[in-house]
N, C-alpha and C. Protein backbone atom coordinates (compact mmCIF):
# COMPACT_ATOMS: atom_id res chain seq x y z
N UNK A 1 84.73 -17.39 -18.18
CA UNK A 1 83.44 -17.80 -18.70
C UNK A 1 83.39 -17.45 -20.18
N UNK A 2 82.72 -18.51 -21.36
CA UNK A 2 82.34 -18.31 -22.32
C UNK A 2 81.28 -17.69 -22.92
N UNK A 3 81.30 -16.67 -23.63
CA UNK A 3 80.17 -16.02 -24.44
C UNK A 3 79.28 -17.05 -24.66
N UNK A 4 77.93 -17.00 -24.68
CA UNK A 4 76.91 -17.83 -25.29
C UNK A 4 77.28 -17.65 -26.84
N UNK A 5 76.78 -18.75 -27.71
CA UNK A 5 76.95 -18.49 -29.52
C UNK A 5 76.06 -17.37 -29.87
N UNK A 6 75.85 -16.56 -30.19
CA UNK A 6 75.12 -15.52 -30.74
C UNK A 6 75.04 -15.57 -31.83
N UNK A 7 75.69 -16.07 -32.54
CA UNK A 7 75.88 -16.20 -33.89
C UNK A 7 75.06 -15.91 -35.00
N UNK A 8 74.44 -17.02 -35.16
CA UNK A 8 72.73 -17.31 -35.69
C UNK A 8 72.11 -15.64 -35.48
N UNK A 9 72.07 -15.29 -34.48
CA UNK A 9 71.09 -13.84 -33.89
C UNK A 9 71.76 -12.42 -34.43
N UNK A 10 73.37 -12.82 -34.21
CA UNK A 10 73.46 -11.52 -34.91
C UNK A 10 73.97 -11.05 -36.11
N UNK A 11 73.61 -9.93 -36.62
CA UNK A 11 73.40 -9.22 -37.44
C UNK A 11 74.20 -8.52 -38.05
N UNK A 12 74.41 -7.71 -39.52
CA UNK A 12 75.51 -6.55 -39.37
C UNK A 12 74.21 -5.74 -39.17
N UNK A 13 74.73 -4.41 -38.70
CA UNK A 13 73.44 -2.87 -38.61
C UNK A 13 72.75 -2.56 -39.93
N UNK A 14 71.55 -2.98 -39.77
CA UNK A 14 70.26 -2.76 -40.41
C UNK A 14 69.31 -2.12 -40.06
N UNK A 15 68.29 -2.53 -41.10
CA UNK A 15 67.02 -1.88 -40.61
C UNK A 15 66.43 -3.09 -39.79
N UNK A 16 66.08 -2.94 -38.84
CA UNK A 16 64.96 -4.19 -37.79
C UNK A 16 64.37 -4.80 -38.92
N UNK A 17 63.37 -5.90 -38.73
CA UNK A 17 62.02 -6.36 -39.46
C UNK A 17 61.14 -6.80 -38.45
N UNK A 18 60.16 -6.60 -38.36
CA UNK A 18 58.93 -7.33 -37.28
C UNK A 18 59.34 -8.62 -37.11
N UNK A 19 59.62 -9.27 -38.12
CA UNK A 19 59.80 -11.10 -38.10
C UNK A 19 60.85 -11.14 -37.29
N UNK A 20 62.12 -10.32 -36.90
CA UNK A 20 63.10 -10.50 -35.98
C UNK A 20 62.49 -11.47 -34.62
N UNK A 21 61.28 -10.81 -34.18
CA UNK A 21 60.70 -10.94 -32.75
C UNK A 21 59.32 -11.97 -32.89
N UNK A 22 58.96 -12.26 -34.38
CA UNK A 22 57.80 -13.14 -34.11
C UNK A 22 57.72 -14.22 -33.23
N UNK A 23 58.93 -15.07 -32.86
CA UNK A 23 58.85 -15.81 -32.38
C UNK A 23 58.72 -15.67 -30.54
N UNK A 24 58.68 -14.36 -29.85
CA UNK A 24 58.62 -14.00 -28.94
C UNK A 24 57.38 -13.96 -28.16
N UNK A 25 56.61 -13.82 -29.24
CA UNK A 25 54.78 -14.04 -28.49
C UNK A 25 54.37 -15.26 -28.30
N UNK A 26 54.37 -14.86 -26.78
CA UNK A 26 53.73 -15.93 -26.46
C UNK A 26 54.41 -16.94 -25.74
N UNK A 27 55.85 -16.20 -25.70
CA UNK A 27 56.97 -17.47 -25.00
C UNK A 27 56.92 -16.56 -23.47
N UNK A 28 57.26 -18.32 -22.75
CA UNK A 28 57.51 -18.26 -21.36
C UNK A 28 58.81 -17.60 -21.44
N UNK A 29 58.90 -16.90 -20.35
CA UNK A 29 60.03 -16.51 -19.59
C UNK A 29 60.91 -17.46 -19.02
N UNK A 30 62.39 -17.13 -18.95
CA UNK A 30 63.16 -18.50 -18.72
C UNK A 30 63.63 -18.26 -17.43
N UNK A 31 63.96 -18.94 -16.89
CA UNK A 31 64.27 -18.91 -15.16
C UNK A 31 65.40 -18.54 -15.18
N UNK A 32 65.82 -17.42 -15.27
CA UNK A 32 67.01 -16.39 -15.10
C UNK A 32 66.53 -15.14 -14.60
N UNK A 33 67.66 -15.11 -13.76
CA UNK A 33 68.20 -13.86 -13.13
C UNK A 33 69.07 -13.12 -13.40
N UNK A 34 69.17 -11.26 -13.41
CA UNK A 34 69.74 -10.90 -14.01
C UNK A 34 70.36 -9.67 -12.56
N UNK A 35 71.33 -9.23 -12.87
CA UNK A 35 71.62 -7.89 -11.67
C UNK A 35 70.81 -7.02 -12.24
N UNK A 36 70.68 -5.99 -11.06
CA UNK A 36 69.68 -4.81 -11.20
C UNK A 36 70.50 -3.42 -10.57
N UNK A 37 70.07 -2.51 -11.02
CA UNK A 37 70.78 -1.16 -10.52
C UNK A 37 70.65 -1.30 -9.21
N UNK A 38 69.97 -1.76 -8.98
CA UNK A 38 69.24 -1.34 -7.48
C UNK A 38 70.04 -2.43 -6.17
N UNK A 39 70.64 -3.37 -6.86
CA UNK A 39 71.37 -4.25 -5.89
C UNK A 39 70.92 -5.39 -5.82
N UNK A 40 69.73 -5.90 -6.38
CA UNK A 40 69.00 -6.69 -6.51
C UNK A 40 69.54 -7.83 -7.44
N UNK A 41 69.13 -9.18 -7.47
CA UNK A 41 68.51 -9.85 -8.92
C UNK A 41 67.55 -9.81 -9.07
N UNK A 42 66.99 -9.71 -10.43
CA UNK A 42 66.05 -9.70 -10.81
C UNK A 42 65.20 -10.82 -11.62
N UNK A 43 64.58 -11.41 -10.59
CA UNK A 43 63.85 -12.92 -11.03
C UNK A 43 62.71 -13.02 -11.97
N UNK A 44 62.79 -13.30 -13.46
CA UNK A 44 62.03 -13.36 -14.60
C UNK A 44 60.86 -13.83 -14.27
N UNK A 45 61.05 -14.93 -13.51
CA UNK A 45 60.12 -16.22 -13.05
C UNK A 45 59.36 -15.95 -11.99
N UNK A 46 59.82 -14.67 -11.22
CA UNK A 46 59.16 -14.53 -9.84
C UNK A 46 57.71 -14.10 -10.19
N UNK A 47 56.54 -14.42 -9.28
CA UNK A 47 54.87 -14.15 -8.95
C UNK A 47 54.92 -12.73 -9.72
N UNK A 48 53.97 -12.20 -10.18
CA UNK A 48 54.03 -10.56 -10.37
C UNK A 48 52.13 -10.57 -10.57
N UNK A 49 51.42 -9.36 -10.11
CA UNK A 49 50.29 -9.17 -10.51
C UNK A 49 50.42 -8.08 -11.34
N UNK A 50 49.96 -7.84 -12.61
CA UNK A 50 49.74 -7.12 -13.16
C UNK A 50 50.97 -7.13 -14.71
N UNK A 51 51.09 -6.46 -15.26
CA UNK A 51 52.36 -6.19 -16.53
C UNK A 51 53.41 -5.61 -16.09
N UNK A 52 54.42 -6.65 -16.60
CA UNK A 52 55.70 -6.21 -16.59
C UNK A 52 56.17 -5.82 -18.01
N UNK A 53 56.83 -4.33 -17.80
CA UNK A 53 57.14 -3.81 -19.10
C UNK A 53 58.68 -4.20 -19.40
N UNK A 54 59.35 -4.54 -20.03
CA UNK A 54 60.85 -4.79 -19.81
C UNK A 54 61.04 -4.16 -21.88
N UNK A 55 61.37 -2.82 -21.17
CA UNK A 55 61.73 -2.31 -22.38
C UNK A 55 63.45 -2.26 -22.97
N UNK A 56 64.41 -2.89 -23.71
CA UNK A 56 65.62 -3.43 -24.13
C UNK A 56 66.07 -2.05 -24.79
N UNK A 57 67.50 -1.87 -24.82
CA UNK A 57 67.92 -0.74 -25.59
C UNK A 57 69.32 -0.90 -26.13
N UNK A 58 70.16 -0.76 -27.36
CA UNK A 58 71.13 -1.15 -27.30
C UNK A 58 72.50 -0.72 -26.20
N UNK A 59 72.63 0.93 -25.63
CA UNK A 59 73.46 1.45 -24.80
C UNK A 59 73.15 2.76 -24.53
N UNK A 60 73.97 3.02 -23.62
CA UNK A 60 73.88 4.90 -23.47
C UNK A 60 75.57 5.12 -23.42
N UNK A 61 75.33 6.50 -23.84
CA UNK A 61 77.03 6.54 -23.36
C UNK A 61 77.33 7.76 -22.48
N UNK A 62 78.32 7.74 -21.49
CA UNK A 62 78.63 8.53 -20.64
C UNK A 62 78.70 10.24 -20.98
N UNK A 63 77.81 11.16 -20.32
CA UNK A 63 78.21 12.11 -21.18
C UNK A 63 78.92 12.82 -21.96
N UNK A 64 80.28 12.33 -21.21
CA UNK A 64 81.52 12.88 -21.91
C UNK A 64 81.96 11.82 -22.85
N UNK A 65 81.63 10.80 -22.83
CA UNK A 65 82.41 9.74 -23.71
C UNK A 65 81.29 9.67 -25.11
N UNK A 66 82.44 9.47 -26.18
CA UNK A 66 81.68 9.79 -27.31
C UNK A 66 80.97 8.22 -27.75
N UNK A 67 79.60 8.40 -28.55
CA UNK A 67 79.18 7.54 -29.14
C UNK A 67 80.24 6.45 -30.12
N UNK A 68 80.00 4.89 -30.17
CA UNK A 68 80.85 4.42 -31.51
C UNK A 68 80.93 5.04 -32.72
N UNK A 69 81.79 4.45 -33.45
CA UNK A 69 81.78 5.40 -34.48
C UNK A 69 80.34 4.76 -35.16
N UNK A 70 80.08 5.73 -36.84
CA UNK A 70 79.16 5.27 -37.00
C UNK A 70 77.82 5.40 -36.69
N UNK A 71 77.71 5.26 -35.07
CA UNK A 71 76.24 5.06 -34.38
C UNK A 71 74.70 5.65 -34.85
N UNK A 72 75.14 7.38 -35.59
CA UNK A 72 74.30 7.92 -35.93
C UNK A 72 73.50 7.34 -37.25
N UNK A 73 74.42 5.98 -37.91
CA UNK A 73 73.53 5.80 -39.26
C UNK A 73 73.30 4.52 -39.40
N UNK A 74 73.38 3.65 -37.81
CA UNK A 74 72.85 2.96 -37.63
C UNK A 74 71.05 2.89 -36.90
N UNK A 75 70.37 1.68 -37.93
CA UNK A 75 68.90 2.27 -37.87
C UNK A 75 68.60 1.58 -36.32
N UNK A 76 67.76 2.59 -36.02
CA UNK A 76 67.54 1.89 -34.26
C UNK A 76 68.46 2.51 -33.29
N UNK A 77 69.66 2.68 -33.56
CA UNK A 77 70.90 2.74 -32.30
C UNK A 77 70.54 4.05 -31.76
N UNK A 78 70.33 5.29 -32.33
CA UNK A 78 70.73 6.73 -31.26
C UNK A 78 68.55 6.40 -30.56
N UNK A 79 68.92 7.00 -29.48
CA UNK A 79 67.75 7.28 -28.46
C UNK A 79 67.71 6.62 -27.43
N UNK A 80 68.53 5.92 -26.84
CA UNK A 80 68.30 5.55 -25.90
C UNK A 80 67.79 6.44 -24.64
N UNK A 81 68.81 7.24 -24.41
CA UNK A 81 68.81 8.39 -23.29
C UNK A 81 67.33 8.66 -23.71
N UNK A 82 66.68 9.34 -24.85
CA UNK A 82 64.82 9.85 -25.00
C UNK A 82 64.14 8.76 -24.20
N UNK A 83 64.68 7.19 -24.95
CA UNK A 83 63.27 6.46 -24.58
C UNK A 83 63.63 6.27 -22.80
N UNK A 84 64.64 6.37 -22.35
CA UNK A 84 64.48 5.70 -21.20
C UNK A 84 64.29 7.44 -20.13
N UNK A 85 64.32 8.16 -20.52
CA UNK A 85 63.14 9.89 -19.83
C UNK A 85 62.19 9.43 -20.27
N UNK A 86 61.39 9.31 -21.18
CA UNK A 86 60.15 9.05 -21.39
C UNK A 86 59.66 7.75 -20.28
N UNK A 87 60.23 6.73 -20.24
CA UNK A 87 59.72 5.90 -19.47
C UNK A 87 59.86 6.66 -17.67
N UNK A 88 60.47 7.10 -17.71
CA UNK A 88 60.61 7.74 -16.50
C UNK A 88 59.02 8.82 -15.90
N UNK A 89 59.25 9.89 -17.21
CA UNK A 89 58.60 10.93 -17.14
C UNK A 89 56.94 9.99 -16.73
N UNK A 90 56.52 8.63 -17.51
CA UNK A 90 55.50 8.68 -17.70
C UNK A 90 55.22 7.28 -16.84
N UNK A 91 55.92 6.97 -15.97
CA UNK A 91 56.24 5.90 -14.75
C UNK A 91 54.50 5.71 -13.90
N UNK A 92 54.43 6.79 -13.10
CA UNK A 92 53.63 6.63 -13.02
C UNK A 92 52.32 6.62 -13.28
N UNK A 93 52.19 7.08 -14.65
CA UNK A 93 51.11 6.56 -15.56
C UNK A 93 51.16 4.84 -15.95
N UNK A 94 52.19 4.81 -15.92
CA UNK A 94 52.36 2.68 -15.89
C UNK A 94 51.52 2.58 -15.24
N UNK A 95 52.41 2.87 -14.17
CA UNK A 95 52.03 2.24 -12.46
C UNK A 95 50.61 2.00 -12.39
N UNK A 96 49.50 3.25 -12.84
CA UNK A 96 48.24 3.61 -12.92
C UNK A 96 47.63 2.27 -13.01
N UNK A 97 48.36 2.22 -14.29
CA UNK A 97 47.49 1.25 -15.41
C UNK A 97 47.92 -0.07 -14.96
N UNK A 98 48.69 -0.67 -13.94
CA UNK A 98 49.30 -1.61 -13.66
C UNK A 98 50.65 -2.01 -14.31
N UNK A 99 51.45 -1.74 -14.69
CA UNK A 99 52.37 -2.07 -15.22
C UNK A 99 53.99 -1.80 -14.21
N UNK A 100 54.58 -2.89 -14.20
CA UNK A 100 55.77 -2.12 -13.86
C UNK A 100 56.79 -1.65 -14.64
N UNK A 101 57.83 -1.27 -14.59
CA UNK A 101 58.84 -1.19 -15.79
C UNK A 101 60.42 -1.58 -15.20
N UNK A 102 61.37 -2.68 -16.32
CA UNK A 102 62.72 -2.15 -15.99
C UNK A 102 63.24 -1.89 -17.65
N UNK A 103 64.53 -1.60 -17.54
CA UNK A 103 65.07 -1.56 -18.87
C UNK A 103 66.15 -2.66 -18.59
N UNK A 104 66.53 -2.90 -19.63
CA UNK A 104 67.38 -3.95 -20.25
C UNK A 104 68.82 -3.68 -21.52
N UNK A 105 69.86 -3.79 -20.92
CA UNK A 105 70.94 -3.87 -21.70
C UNK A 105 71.91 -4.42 -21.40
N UNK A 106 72.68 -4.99 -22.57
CA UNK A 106 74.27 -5.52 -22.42
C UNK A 106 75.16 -4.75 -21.76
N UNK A 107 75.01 -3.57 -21.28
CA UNK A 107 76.08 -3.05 -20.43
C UNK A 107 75.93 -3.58 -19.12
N UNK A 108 77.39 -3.23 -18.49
CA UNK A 108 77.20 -3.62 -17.01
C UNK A 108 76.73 -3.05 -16.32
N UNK A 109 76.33 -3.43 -15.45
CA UNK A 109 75.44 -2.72 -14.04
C UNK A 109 75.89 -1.57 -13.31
N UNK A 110 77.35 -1.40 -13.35
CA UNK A 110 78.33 -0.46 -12.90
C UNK A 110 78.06 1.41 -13.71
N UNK A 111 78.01 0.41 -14.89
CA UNK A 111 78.08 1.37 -15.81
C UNK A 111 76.49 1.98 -15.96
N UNK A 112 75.36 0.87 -15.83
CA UNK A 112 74.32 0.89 -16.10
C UNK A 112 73.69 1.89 -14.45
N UNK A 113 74.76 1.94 -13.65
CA UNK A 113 74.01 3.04 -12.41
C UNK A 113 74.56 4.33 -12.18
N UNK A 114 75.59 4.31 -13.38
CA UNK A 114 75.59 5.88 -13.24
C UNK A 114 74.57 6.46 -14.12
N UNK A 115 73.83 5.92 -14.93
CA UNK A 115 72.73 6.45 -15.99
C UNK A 115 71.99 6.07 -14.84
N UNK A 116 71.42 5.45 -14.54
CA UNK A 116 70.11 5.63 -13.83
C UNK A 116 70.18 6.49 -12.70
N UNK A 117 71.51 7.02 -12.15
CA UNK A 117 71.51 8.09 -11.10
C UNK A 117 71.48 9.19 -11.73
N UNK A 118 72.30 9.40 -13.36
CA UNK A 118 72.10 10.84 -13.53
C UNK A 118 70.95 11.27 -14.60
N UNK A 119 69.66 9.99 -14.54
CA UNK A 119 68.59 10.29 -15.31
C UNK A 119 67.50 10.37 -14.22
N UNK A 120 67.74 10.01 -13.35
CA UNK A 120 66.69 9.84 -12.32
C UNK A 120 65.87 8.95 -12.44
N UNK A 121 66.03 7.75 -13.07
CA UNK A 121 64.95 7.04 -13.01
C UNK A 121 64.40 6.25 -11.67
N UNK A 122 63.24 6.25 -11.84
CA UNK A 122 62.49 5.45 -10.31
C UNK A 122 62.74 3.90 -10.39
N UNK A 123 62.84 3.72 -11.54
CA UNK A 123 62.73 1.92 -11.70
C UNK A 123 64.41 1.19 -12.13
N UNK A 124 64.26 -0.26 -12.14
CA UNK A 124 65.97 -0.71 -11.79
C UNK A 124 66.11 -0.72 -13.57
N UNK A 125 67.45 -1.05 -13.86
CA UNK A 125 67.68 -0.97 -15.04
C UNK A 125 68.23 -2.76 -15.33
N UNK A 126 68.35 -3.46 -16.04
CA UNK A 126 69.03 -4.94 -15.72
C UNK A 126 70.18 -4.95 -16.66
N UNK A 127 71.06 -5.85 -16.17
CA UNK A 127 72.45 -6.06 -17.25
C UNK A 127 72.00 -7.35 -17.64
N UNK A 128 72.49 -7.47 -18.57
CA UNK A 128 72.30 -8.77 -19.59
C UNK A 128 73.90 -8.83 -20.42
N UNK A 129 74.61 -8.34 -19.35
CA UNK A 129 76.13 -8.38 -19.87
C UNK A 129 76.75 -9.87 -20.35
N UNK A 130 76.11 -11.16 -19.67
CA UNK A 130 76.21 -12.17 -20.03
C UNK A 130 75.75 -12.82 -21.04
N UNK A 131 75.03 -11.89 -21.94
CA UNK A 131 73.86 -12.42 -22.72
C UNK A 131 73.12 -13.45 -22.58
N UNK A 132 72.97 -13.38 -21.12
CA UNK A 132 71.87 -14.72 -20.72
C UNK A 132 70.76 -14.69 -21.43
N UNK A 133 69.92 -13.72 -21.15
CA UNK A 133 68.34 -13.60 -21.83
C UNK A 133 68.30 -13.51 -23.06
N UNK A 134 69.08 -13.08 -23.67
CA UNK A 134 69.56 -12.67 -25.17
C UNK A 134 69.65 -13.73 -25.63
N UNK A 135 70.16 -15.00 -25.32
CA UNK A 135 70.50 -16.40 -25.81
C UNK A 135 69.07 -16.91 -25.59
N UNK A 136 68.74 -17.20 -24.45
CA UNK A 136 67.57 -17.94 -24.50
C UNK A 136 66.12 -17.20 -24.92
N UNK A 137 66.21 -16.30 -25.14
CA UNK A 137 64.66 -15.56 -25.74
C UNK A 137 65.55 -15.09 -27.31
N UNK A 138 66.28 -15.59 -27.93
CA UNK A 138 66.88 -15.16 -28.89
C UNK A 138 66.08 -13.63 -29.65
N UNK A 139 66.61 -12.62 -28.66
CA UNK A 139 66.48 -11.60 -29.00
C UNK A 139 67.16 -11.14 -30.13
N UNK A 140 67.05 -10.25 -30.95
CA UNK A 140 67.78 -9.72 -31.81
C UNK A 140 68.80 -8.43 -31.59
N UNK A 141 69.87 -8.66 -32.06
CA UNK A 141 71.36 -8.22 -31.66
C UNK A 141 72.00 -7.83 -33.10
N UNK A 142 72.82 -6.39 -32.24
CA UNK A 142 73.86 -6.11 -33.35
C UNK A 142 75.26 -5.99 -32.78
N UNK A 143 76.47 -6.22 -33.67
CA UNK A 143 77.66 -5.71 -32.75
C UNK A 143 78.28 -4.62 -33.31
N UNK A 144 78.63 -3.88 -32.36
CA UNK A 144 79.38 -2.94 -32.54
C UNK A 144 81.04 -2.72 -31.94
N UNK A 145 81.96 -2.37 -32.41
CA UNK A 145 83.34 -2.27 -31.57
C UNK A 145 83.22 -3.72 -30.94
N UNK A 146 82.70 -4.40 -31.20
CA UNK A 146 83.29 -5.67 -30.50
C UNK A 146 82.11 -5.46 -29.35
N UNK A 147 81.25 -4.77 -29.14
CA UNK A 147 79.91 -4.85 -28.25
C UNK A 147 78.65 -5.56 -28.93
N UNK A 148 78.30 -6.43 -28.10
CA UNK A 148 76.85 -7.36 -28.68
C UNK A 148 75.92 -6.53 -28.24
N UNK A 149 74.79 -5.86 -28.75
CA UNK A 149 73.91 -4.87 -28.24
C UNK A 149 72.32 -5.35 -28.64
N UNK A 150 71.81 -5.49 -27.93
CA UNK A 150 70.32 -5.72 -28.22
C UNK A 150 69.78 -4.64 -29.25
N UNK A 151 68.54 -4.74 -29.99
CA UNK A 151 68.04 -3.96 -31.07
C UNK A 151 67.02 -4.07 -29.81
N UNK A 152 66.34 -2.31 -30.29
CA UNK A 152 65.42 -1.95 -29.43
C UNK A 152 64.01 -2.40 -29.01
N UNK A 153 63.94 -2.82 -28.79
CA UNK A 153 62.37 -3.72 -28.50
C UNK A 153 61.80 -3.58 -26.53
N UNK A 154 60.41 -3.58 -26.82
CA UNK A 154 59.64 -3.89 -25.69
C UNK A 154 58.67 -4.87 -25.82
N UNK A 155 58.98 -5.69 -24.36
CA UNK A 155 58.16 -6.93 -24.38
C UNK A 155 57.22 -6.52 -23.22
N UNK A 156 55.61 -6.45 -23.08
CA UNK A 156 54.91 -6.78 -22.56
C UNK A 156 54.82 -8.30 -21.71
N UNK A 157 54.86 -8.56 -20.86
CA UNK A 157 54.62 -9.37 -19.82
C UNK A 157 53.59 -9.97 -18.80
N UNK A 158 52.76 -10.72 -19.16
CA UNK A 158 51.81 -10.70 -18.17
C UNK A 158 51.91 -12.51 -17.65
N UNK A 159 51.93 -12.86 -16.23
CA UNK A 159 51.90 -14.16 -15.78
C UNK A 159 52.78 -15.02 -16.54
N UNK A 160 54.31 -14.42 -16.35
CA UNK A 160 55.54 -15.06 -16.80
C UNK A 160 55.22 -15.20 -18.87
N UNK A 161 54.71 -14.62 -18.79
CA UNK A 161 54.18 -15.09 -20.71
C UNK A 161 54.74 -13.94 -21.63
N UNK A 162 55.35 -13.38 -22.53
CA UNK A 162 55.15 -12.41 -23.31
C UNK A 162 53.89 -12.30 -23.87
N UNK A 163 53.12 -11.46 -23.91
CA UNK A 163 51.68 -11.14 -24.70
C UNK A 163 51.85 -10.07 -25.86
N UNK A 164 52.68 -9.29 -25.98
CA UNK A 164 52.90 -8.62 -27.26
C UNK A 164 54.38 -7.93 -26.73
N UNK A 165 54.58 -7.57 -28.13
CA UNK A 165 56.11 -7.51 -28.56
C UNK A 165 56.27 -5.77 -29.78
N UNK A 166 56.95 -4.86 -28.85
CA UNK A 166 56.81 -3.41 -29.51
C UNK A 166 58.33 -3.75 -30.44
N UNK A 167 57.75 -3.82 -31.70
CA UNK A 167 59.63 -3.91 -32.43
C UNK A 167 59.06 -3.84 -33.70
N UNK A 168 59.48 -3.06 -35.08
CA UNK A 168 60.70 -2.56 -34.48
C UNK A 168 60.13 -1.33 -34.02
N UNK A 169 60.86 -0.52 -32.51
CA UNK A 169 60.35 0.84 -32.30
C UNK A 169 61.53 2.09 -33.00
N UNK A 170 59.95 2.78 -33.93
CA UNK A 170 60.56 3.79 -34.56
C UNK A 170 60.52 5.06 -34.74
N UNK A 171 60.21 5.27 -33.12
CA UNK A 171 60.24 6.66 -32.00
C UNK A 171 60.31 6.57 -30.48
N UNK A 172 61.73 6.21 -30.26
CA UNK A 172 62.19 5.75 -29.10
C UNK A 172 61.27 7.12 -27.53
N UNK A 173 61.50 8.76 -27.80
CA UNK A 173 61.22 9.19 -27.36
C UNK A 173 59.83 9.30 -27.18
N UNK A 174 58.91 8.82 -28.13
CA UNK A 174 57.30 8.78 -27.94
C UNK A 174 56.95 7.38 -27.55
N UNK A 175 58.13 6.08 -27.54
CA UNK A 175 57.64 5.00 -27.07
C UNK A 175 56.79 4.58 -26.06
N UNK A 176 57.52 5.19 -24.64
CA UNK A 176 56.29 5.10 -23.43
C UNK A 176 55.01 5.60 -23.78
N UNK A 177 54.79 6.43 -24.09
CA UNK A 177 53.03 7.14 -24.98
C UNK A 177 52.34 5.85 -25.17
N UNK A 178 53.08 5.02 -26.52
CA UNK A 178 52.90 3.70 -27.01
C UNK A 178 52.51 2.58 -26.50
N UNK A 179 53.43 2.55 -25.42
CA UNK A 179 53.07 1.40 -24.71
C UNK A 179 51.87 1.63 -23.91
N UNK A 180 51.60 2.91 -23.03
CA UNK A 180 50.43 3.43 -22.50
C UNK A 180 48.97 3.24 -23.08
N UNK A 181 49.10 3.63 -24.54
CA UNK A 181 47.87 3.67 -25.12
C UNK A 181 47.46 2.05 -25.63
N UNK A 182 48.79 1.20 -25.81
CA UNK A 182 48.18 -0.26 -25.86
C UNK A 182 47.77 -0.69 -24.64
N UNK A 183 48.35 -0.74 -23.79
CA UNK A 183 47.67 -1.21 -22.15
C UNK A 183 46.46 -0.76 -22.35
N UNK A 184 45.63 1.30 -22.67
CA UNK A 184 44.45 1.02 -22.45
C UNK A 184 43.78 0.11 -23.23
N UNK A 185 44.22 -0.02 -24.85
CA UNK A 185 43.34 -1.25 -25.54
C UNK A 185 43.16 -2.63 -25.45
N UNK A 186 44.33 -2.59 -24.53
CA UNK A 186 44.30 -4.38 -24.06
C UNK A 186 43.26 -4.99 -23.64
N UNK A 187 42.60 -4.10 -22.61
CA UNK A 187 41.46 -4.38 -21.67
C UNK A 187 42.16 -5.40 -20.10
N UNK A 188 42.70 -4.92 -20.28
CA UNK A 188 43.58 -6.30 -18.52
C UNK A 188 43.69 -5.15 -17.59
């Protein structure tokens, strides 16, 4: 199988800009499915009541295995591991408020369930190893070592629609807080 063109989308490592994602509000979700930690696919398109949080991250890396080179002075790249405890820690404060949560990355699913077993998270994580969603919601991407990696962003979700768009985020570990305190201003 062929890579989708990414081309156009990606980037060398920068700083984000808001305009990366303007075009994201407000777009339908595309009828793709993605694997899930959990064993599942995970259907974009499927019924949902309430917000779906689908917060994107570029990677994590195995504890023992070292970060790319570089990684630390790329803007955006280190936090993953913070933001995705924080979403954990503050899960069921989503839940509260209606929201569900998964995360989202170009790694594989293989790889993507030993982090979610040794973070504990309650919720599935999705691979986008194909850059399916990445192509068609032309997310914004950087590569690294020859890895296409999403730039960090959260999309709010409500009735298959994006309704707002967290990017660029520039406190991965206080992000869930963030997203919490917009849900209460939303009013939904």
């Amino acid at each position: 199988m062929t890579s989708p063109d990414i081309s156009a989308q990606t980037k060398a490592p920068g700083a984000p800009h808001a305009d990366d994602c303007a075009h994201l509000l407000n777009a339908a979700l595309p009828a793709i499915t993605l694997p899930a930690t959990d064993g599942t696919l995970f259907d974009f398109t499927a019924r949902r009541d309430g917000w779906l949080i689908v917060y994107c991250y570029p990677r994590t890396s195995a504890p023992d295995s070292p970060s790319p080179a570089d990684w630390d002075v790329i803007p955006g790249a280190r936090g993953c591991t913070p933001q995705s405890c924080a979403f954990r820690d503050h899960y069921r404060e989503l839940q509260q408020k209606g929201a569900d949560v998964v995360g989202l990355s170009t790694q594989s699913t293989a790889y993507q369930q030993e982090m979610v077993a040794r973070l504990h998270l309650p919720f599935p994580v999705l691979s986008d190893a194909d850059l399916a969603l990445v192509t068609a919601l032309k997310l914004p991407v950087f590569t690294v070592e020859g890895m296409v990696l999403t730039r960090r962003l959260t999309l709010a979700i409500r009735d298959g629609v994006i309704r707002h768009v967290f990017y660029p985020i520039e406190n991965p570990a206080g992000h869930a807080e963030d997203v919490l305190a917009w849900l209460d201003q939303s009013g939904d």
